[in-house]
PDB file of N, CA and C in Angstrom:
ATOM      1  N   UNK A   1    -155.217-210.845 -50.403  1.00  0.00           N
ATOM      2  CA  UNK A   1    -155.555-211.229 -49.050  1.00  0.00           C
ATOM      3  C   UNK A   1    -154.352-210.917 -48.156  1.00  0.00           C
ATOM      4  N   UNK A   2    -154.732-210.406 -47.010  1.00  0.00           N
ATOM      5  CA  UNK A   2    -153.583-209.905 -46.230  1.00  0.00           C
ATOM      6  C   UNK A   2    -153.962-211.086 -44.730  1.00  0.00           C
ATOM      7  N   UNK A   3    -153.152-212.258 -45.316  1.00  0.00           N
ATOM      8  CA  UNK A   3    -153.015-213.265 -44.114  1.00  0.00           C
ATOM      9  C   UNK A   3    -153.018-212.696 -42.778  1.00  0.00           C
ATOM     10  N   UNK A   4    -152.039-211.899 -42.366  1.00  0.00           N
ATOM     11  CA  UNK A   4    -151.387-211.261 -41.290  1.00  0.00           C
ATOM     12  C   UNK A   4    -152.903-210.678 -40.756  1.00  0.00           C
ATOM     13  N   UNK A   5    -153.429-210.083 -41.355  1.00  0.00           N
ATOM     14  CA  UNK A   5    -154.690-209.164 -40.649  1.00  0.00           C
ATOM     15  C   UNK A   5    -155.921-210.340 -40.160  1.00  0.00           C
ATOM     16  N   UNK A   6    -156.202-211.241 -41.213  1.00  0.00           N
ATOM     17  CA  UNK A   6    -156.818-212.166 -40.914  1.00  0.00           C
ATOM     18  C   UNK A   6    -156.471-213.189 -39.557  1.00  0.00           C
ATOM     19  N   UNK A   7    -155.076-213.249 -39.484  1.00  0.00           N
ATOM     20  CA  UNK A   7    -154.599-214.155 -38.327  1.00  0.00           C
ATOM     21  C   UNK A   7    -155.127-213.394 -36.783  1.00  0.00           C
ATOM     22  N   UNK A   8    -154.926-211.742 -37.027  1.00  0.00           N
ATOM     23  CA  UNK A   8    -154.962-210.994 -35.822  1.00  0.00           C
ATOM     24  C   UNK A   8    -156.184-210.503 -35.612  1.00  0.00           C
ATOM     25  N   UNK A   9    -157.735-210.934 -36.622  1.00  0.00           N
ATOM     26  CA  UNK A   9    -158.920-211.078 -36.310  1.00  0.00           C
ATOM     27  C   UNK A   9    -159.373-212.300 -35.414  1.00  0.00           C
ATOM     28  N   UNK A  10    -158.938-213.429 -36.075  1.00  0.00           N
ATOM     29  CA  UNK A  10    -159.006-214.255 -35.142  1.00  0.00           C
ATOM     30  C   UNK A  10    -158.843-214.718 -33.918  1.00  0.00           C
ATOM     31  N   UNK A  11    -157.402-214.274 -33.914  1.00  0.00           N
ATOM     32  CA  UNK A  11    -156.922-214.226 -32.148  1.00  0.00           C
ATOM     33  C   UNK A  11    -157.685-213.459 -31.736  1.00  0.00           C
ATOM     34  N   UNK A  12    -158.195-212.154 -32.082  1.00  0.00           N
ATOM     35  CA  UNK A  12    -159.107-211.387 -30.870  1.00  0.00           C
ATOM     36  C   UNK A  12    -160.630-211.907 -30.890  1.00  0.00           C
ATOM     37  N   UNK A  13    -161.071-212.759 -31.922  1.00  0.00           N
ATOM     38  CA  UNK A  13    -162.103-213.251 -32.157  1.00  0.00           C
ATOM     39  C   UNK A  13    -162.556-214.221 -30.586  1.00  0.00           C
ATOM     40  N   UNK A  14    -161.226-214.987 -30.633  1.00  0.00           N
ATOM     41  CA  UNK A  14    -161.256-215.697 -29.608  1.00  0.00           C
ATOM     42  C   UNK A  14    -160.886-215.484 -28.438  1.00  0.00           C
ATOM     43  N   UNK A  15    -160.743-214.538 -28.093  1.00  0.00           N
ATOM     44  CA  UNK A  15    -160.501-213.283 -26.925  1.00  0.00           C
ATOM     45  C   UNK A  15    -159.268-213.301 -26.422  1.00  0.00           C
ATOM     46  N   UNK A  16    -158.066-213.785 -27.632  1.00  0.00           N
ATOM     47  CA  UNK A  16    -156.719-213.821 -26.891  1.00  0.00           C
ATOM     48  C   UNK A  16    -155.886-212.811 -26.900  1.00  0.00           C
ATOM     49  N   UNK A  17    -154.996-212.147 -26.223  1.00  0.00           N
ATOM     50  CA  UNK A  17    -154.080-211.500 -25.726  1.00  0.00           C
ATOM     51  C   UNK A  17    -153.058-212.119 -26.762  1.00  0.00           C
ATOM     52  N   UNK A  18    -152.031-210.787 -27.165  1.00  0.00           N
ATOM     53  CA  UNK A  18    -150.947-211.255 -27.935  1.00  0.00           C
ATOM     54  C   UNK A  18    -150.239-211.939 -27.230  1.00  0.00           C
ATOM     55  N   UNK A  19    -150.103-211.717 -25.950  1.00  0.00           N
ATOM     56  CA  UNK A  19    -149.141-212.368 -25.305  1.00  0.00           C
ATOM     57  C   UNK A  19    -149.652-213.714 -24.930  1.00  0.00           C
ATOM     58  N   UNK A  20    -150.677-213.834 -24.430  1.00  0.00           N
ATOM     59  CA  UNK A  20    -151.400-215.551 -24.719  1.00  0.00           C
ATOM     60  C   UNK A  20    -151.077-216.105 -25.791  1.00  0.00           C
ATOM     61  N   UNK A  21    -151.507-215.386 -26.968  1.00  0.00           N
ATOM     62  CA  UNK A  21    -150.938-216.239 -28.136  1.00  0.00           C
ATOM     63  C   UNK A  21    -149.769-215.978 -28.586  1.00  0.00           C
ATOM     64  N   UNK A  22    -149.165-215.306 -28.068  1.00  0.00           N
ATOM     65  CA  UNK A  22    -147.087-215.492 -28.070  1.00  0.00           C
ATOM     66  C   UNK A  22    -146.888-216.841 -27.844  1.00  0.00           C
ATOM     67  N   UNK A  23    -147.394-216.876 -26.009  1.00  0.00           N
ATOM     68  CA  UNK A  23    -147.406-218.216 -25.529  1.00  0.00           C
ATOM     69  C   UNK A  23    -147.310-219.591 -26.268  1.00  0.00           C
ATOM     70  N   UNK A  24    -148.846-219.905 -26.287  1.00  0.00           N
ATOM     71  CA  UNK A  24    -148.722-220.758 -27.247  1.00  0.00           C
ATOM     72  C   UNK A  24    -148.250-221.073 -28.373  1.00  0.00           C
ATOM     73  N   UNK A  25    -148.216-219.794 -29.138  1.00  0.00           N
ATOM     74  CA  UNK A  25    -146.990-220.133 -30.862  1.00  0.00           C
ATOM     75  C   UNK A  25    -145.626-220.905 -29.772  1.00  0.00           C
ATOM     76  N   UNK A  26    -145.232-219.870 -28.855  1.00  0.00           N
ATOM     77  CA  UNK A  26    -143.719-220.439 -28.506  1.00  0.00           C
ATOM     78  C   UNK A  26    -142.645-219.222 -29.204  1.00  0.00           C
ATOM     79  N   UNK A  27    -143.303-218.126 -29.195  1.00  0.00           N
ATOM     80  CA  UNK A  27    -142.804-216.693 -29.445  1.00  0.00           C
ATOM     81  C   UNK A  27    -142.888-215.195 -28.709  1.00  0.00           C
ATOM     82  N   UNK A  28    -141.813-214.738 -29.280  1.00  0.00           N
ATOM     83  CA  UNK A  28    -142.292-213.402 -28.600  1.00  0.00           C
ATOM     84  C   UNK A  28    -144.134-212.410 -28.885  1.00  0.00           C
ATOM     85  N   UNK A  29    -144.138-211.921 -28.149  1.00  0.00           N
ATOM     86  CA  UNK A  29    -144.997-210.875 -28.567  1.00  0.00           C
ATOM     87  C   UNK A  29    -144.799-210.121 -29.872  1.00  0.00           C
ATOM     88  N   UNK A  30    -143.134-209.521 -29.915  1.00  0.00           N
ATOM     89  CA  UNK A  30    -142.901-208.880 -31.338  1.00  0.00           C
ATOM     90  C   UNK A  30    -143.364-210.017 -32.892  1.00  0.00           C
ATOM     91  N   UNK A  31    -142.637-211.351 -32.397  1.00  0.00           N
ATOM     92  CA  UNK A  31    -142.332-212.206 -33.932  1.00  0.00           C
ATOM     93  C   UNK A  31    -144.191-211.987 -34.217  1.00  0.00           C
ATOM     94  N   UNK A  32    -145.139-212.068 -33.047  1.00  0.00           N
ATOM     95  CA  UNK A  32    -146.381-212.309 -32.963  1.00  0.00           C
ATOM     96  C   UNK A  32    -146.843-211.121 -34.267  1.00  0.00           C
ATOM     97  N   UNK A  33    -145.985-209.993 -33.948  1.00  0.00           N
ATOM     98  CA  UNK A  33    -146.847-208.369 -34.381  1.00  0.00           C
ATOM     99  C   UNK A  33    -146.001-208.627 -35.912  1.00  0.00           C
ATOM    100  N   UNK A  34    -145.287-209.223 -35.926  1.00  0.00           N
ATOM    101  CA  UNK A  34    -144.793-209.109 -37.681  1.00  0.00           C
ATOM    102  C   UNK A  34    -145.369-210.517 -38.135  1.00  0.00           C
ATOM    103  N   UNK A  35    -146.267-211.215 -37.480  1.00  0.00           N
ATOM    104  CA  UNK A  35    -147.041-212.376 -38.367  1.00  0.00           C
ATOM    105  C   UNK A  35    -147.975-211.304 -38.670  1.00  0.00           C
ATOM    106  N   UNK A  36    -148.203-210.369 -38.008  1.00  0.00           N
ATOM    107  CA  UNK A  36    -150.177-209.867 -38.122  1.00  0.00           C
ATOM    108  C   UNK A  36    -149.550-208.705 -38.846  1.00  0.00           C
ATOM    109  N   UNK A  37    -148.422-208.695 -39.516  1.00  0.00           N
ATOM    110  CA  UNK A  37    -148.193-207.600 -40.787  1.00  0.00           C
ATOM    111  C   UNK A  37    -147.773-208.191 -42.122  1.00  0.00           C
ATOM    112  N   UNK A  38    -147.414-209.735 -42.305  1.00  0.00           N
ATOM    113  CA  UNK A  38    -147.652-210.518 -43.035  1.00  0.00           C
ATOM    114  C   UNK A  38    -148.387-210.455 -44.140  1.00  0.00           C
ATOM    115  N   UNK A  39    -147.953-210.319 -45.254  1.00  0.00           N
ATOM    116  CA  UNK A  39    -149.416-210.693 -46.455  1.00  0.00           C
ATOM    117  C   UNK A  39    -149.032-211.788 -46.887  1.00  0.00           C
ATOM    118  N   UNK A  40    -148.255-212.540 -46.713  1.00  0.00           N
ATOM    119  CA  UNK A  40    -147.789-214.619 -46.788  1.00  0.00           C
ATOM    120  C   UNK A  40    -147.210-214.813 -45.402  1.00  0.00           C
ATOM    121  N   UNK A  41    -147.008-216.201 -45.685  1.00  0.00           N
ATOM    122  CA  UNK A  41    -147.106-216.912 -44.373  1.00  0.00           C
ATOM    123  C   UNK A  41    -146.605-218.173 -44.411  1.00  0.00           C
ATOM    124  N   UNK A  42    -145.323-218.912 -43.881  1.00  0.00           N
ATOM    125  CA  UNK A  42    -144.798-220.249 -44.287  1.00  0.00           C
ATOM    126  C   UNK A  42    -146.202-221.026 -43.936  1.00  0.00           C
ATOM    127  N   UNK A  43    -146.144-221.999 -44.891  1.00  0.00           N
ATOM    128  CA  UNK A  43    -147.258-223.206 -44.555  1.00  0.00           C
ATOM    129  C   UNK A  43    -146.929-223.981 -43.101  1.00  0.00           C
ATOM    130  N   UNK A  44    -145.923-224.548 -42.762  1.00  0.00           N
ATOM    131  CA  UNK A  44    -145.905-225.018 -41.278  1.00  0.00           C
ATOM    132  C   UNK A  44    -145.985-224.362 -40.222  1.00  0.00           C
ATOM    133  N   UNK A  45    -145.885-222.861 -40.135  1.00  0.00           N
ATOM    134  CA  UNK A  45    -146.680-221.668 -39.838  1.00  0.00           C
ATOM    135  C   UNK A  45    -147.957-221.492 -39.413  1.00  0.00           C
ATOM    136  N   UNK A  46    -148.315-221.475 -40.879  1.00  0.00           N
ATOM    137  CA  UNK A  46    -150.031-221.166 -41.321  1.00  0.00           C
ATOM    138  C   UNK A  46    -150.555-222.628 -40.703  1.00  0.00           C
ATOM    139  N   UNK A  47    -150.140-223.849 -40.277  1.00  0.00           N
ATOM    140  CA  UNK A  47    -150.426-224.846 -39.947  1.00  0.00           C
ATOM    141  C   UNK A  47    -150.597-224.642 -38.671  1.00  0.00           C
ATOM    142  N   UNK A  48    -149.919-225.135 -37.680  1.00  0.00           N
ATOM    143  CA  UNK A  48    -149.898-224.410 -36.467  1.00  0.00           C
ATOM    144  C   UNK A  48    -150.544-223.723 -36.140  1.00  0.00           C
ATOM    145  N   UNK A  49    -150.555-222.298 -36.599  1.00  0.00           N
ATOM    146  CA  UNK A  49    -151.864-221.229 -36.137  1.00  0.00           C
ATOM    147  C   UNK A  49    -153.108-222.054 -36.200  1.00  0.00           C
ATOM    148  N   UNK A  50    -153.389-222.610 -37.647  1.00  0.00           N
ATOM    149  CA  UNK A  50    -154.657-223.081 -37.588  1.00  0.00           C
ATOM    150  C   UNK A  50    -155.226-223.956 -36.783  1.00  0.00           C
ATOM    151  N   UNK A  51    -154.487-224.166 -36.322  1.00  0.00           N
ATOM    152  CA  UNK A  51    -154.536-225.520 -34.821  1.00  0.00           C
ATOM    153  C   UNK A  51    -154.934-224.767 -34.067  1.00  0.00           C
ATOM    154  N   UNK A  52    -153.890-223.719 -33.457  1.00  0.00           N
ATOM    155  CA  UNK A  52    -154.280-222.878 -31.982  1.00  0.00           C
ATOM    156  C   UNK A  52    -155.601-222.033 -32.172  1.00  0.00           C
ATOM    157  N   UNK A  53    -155.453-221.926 -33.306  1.00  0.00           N
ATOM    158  CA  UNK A  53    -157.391-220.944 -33.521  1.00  0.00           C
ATOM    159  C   UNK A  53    -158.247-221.690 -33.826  1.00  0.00           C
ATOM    160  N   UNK A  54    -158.174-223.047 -34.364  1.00  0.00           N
ATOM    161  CA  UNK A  54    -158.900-223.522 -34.915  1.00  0.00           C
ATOM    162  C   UNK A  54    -160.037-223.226 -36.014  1.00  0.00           C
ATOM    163  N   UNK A  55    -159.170-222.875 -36.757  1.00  0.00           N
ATOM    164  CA  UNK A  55    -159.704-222.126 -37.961  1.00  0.00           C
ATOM    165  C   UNK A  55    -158.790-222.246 -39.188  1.00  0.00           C
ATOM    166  N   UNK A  56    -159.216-222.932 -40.340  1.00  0.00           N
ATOM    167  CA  UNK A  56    -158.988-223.287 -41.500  1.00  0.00           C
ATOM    168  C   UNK A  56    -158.978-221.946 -42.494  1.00  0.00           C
ATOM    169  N   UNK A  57    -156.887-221.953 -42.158  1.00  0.00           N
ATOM    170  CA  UNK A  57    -156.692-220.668 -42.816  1.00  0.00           C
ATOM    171  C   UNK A  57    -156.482-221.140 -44.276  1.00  0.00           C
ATOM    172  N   UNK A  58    -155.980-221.950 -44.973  1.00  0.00           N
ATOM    173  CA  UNK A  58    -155.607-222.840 -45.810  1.00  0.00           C
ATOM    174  C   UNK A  58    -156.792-222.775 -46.938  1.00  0.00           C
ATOM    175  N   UNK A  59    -157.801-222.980 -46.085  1.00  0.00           N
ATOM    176  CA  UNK A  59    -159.456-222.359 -47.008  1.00  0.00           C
ATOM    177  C   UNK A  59    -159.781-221.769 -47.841  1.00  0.00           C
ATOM    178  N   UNK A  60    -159.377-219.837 -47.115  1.00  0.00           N
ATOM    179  CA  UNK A  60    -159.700-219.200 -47.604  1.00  0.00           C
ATOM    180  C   UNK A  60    -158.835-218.731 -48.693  1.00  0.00           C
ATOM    181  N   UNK A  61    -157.291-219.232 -48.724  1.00  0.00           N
ATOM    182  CA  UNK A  61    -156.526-219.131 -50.000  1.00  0.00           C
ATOM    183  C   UNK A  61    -157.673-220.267 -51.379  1.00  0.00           C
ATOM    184  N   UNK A  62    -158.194-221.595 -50.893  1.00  0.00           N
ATOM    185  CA  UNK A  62    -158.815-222.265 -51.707  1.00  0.00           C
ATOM    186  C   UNK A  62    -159.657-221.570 -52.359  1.00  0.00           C
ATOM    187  N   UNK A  63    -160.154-220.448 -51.114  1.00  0.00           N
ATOM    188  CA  UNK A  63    -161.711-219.899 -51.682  1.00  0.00           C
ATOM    189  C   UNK A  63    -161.554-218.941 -53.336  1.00  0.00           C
ATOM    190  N   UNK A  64    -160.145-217.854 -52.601  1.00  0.00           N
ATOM    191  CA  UNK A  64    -159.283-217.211 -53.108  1.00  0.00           C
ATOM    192  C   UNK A  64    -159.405-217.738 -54.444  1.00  0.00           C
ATOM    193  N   UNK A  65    -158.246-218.560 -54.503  1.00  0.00           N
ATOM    194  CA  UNK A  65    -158.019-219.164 -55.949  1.00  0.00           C
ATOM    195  C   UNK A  65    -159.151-219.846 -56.407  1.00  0.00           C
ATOM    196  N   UNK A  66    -160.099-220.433 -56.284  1.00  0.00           N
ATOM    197  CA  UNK A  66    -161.521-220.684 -57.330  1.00  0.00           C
ATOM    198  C   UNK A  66    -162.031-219.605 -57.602  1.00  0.00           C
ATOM    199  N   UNK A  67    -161.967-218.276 -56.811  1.00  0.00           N
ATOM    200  CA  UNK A  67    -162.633-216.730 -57.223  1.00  0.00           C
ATOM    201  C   UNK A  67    -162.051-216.347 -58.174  1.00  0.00           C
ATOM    202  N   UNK A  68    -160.475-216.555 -58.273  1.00  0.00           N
ATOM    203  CA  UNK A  68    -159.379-215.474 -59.747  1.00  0.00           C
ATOM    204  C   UNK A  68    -160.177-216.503 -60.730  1.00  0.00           C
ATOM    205  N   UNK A  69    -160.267-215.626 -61.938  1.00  0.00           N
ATOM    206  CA  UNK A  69    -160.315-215.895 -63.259  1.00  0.00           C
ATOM    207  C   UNK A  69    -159.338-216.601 -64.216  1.00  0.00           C
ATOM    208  N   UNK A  70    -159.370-216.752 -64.556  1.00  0.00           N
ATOM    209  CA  UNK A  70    -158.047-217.029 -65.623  1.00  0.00           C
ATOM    210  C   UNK A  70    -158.342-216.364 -66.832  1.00  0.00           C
TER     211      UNK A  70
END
């Protein structure tokens, strides 16, 4: 799973501008473009975002790991 790509579906999902959601993180535009190249992601991070999108990124790692095999 490539977090980073998933984060930068969402923001446009919700029709935001990087720089809107610079804004709100409380970042540049750049730190913005190296989250959305990301394939991990600090959890107080990944927290946060999930607030401003409102979308339960945390999930789809759950979904993730019940899908691998052992």
């Amino acid at each position: 799973m490539h977090i980073g790509e998933i984060i930068q579906q969402k923001v446009k999902e919700k029709g935001m501008t990087v720089a809107g959601f610079a804004k709100i993180l409380n970042c540049s535009r750049a730190n913005v473009y190296k989250i959305y190249a990301k394939y991990s992601i600090d959890t107080s991070v990944l927290k946060h975002i999930s607030k401003i999108l409102e979308f339960d990124f945390f999930k789809l790692y759950s979904e993730e790991l019940n899908d691998e095999k052992v």
